[in-house]
PDB file of N, CA and C in Angstrom:
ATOM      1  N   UNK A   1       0.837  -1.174   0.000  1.00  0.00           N
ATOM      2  CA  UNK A   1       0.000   0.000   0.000  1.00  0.00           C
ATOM      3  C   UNK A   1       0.883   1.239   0.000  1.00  0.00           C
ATOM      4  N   UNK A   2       1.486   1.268  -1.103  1.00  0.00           N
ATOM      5  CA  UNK A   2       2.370   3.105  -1.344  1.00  0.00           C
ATOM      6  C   UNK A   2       1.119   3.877  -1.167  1.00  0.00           C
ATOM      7  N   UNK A   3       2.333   4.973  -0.269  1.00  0.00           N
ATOM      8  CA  UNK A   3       1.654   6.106   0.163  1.00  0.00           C
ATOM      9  C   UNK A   3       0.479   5.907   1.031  1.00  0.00           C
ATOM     10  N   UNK A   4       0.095   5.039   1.486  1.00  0.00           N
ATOM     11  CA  UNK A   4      -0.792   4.634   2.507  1.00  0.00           C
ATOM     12  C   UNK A   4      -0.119   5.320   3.676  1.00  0.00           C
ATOM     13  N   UNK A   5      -0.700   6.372   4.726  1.00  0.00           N
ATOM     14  CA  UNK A   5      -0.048   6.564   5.815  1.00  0.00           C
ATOM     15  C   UNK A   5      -0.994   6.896   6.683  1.00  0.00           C
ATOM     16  N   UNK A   6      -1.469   6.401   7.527  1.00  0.00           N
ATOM     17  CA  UNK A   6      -2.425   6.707   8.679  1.00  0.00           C
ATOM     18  C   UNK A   6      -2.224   8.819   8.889  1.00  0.00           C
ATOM     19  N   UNK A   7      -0.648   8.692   9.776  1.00  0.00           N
ATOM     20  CA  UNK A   7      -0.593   9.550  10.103  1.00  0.00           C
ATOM     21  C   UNK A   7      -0.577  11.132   8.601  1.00  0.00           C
ATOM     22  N   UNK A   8      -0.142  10.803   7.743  1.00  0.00           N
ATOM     23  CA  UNK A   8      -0.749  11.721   6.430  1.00  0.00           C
ATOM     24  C   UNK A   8      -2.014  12.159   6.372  1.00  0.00           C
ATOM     25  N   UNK A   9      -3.119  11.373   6.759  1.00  0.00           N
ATOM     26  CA  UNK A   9      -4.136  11.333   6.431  1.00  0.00           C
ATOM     27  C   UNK A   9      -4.377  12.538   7.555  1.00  0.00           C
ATOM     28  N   UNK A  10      -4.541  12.015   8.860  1.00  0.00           N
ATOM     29  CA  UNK A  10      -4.736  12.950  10.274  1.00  0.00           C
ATOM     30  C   UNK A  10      -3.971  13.772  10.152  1.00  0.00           C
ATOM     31  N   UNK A  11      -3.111  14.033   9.421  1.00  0.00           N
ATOM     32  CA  UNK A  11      -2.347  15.404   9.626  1.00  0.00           C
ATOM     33  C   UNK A  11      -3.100  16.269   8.623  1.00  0.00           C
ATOM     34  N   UNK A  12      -3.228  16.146   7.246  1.00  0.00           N
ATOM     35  CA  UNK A  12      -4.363  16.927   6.570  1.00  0.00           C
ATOM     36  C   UNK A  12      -5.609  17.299   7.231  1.00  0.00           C
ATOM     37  N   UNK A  13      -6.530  16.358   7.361  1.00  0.00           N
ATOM     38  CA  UNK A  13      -7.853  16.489   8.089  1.00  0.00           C
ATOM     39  C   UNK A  13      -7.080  17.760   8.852  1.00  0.00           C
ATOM     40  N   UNK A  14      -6.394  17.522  10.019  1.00  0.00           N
ATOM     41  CA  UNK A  14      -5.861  18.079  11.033  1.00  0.00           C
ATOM     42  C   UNK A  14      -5.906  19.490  10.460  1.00  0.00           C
ATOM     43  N   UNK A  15      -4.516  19.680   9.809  1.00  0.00           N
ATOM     44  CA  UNK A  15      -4.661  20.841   9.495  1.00  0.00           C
ATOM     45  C   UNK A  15      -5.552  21.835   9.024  1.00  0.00           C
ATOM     46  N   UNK A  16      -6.613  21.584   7.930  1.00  0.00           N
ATOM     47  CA  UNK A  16      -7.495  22.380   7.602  1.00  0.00           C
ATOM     48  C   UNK A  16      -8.453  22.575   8.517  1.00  0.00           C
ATOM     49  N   UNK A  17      -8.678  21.357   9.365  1.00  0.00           N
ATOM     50  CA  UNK A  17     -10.089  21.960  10.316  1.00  0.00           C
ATOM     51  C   UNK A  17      -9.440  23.017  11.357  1.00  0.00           C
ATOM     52  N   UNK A  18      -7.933  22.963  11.817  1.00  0.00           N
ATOM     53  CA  UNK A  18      -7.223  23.530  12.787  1.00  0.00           C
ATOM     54  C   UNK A  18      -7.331  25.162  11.929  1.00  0.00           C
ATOM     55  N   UNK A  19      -6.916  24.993  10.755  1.00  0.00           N
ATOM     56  CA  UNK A  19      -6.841  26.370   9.779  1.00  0.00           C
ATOM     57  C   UNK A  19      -8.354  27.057  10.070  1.00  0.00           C
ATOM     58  N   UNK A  20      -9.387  26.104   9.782  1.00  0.00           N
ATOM     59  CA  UNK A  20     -10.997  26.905   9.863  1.00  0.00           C
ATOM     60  C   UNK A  20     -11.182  27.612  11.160  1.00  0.00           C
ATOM     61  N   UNK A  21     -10.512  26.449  12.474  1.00  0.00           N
ATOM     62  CA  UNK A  21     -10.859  26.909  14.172  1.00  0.00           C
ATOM     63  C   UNK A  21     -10.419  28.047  14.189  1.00  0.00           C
ATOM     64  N   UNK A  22      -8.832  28.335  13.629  1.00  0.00           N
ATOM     65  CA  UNK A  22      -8.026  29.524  14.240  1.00  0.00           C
ATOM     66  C   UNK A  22      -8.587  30.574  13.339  1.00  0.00           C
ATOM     67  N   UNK A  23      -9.235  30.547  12.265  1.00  0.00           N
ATOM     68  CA  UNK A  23      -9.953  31.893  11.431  1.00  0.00           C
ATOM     69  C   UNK A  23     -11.298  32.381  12.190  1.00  0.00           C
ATOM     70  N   UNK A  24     -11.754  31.189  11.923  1.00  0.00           N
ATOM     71  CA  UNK A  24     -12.943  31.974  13.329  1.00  0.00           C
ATOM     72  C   UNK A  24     -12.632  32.592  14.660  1.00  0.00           C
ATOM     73  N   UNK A  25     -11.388  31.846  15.246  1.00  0.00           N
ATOM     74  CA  UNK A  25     -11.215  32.256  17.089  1.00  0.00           C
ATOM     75  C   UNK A  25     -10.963  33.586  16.398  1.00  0.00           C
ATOM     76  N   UNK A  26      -9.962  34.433  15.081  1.00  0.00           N
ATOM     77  CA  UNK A  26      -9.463  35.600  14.909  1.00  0.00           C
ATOM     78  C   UNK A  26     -10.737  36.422  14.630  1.00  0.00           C
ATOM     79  N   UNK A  27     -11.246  36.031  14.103  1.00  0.00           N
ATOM     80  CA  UNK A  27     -12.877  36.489  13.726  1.00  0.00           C
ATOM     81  C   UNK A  27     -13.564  36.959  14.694  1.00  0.00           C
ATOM     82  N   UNK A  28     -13.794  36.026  15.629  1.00  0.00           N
ATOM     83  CA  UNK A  28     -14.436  36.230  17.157  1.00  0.00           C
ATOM     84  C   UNK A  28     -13.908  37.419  18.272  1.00  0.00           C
ATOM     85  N   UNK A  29     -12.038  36.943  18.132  1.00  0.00           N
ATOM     86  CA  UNK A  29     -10.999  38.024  18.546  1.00  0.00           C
ATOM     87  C   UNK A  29     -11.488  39.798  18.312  1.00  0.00           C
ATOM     88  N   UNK A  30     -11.009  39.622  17.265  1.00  0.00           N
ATOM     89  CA  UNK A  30     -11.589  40.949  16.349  1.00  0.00           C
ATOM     90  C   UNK A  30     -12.723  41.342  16.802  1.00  0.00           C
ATOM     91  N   UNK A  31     -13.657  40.470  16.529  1.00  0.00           N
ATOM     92  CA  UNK A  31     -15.223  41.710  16.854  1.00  0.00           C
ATOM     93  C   UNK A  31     -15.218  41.981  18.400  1.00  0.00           C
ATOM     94  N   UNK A  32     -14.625  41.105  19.514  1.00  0.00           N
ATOM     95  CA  UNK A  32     -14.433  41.798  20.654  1.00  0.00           C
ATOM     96  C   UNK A  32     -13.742  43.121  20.858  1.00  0.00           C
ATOM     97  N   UNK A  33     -12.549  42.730  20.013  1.00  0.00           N
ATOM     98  CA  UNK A  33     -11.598  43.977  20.450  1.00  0.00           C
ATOM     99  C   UNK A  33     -12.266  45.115  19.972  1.00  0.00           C
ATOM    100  N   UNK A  34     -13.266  45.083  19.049  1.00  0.00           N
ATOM    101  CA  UNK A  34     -13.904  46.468  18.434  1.00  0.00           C
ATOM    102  C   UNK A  34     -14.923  46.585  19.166  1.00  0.00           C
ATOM    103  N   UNK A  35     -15.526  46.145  20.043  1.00  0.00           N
ATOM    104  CA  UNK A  35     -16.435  45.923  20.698  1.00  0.00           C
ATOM    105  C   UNK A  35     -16.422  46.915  22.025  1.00  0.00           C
ATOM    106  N   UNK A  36     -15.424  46.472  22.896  1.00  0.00           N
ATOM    107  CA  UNK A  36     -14.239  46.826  23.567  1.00  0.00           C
ATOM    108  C   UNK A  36     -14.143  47.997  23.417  1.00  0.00           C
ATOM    109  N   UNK A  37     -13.684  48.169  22.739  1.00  0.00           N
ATOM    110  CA  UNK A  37     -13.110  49.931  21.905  1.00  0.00           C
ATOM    111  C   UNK A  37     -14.264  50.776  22.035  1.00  0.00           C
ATOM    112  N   UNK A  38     -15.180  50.239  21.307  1.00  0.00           N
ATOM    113  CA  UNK A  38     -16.332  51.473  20.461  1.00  0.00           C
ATOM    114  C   UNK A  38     -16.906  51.625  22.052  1.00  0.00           C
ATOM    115  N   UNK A  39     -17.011  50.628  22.889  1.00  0.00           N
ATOM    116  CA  UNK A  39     -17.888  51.023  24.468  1.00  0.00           C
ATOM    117  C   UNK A  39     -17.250  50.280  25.506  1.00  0.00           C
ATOM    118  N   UNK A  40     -16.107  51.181  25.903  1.00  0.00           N
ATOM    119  CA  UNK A  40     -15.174  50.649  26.900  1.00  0.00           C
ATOM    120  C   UNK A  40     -16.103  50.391  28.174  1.00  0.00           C
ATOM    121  N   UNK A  41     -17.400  50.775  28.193  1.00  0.00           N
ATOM    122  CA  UNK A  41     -18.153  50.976  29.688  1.00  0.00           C
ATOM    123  C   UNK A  41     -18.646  49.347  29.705  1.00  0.00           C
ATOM    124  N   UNK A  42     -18.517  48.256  30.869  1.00  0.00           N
ATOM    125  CA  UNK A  42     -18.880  47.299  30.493  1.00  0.00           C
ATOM    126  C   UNK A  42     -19.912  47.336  31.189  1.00  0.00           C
ATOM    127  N   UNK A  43     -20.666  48.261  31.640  1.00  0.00           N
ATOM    128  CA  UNK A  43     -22.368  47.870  31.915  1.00  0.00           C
ATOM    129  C   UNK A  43     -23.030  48.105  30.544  1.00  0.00           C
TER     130      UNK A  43
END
């Protein structure tokens, strides 16, 4: 079985869903920090 590699496989999967998590957490990041900003008053 060339090129058969368990760990190849989980490292792709891996990476792109890891790529999608960390665009959203920056996404999420972001609209706080503007959030934050525009009404520093937190009541």
């Amino acid at each position: 079985m060339s090129g058969h590699s368990k760990w190849h496989n989980i490292q792709a999967k891996k990476g792109k869903a890891d790529a999608a998590k960390g665009r959203i957490f920056t996404k999420l990041g972001r609209e706080i920090a503007v959030a934050a900003k525009s009404n520093p008053n937190p009541d």
